[in-house]
Protein backbone atom coordinates (compact mmCIF):
# COMPACT_ATOMS: atom_id res chain seq x y z
CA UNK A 1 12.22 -10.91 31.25
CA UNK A 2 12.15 -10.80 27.53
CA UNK A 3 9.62 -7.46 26.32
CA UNK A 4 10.01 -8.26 23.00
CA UNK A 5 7.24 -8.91 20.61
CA UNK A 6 6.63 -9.52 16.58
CA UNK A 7 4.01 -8.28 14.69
CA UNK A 8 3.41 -9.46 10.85
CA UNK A 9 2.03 -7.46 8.86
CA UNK A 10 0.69 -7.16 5.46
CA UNK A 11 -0.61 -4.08 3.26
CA UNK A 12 -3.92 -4.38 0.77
CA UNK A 13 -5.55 -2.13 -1.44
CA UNK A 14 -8.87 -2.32 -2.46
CA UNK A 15 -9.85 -4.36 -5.46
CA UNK A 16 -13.29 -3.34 -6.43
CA UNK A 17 -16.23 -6.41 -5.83
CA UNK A 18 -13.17 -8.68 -5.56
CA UNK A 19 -12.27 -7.72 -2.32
CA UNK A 20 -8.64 -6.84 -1.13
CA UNK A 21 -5.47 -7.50 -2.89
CA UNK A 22 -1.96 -7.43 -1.60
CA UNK A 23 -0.53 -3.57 -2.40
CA UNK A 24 1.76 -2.39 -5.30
CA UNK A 25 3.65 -4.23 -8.01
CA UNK A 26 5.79 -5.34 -5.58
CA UNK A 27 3.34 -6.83 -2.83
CA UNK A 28 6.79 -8.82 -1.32
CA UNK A 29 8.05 -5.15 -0.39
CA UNK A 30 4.97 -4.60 1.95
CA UNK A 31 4.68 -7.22 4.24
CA UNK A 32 7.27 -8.84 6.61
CA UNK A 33 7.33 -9.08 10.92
CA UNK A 34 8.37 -5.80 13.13
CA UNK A 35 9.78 -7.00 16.59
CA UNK A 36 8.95 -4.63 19.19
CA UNK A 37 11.15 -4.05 22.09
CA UNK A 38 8.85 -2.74 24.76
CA UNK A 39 5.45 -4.20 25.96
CA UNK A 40 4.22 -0.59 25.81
CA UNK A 41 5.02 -1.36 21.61
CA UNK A 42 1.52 -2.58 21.02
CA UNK A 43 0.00 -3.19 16.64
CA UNK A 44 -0.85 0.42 16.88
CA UNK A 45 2.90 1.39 17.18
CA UNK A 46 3.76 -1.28 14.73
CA UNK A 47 1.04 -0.21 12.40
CA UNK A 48 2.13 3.34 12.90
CA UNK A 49 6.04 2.49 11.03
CA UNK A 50 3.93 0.70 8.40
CA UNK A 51 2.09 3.71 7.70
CA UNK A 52 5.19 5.86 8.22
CA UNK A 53 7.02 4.02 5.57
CA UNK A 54 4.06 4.08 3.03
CA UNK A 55 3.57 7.98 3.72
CA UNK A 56 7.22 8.48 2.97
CA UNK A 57 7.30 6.06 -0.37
CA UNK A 58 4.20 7.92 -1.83
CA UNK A 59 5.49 11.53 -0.92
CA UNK A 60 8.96 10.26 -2.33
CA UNK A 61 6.93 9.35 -5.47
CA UNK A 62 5.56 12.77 -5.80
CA UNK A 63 1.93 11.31 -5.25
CA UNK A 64 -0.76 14.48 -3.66
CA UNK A 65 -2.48 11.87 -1.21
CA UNK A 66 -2.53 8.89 0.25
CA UNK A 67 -3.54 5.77 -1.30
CA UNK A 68 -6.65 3.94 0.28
CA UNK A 69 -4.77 0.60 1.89
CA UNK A 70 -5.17 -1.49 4.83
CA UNK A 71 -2.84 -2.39 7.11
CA UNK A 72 -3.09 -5.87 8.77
CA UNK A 73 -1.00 -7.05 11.73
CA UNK A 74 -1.16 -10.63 13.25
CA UNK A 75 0.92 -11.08 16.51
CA UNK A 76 3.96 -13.35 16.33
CA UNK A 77 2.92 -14.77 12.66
CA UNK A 78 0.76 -14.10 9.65
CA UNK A 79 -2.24 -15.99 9.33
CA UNK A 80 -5.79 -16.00 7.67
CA UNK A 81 -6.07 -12.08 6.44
CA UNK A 82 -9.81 -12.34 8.02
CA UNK A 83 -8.38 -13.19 12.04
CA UNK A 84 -6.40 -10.39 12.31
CA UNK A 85 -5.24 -8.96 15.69
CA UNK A 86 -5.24 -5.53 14.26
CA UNK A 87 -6.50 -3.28 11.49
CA UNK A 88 -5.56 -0.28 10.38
CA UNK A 89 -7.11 1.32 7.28
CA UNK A 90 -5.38 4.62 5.24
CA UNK A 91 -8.14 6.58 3.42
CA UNK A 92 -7.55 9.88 1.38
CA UNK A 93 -9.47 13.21 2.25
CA UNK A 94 -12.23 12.93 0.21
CA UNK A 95 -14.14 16.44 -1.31
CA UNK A 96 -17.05 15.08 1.50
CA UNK A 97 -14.16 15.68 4.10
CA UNK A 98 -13.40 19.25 3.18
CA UNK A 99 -16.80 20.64 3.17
């Protein structure tokens, strides 16, 4: 029985009243499929490397906090960014947060 599942995904950032954009000035670099090998591998684990990865790029880049981006999987193939099958969004602490 074949387990194995793919999840496409796709990272935005936040572009004001316009919406979302596709991250960075390489948006090709954060999107792509992650094939799970285990049912038990649902979006959140494939979300979680996503957001692994990005942690590790912006800590490699010497940058204090995270970036505010979301994180959208599809199952199998991309599609329309608004039908996702998952969501996932990365939000620095803000001052609020600390208090």
């Amino acid at each position: 029985m074949n387990t194995e599942t793919d999840w496409a995904y796709r990272v935005f950032e936040p572009h004001g009243s316009e919406g979302w954009r596709p991250y960075g000035s390489d948006p090709e670099r954060w999107q792509g499929t992650i094939t799970t090998d285990d049912a038990n591998e649902g979006p959140q684990y494939a979300a979680a490397l996503v957001v692994a990865d990005l942690l590790t790029e912006w800590e490699m880049r010497g940058l204090p906090r995270a970036r505010h981006v979301r994180v959208i999987l599809w199952h199998d193939e991309e599609r329309d960014p608004e039908d996702p099958d998952f969501i996932v969004d990365v939000r620095p602490p803000s001052d609020i947060d600390s208090a």
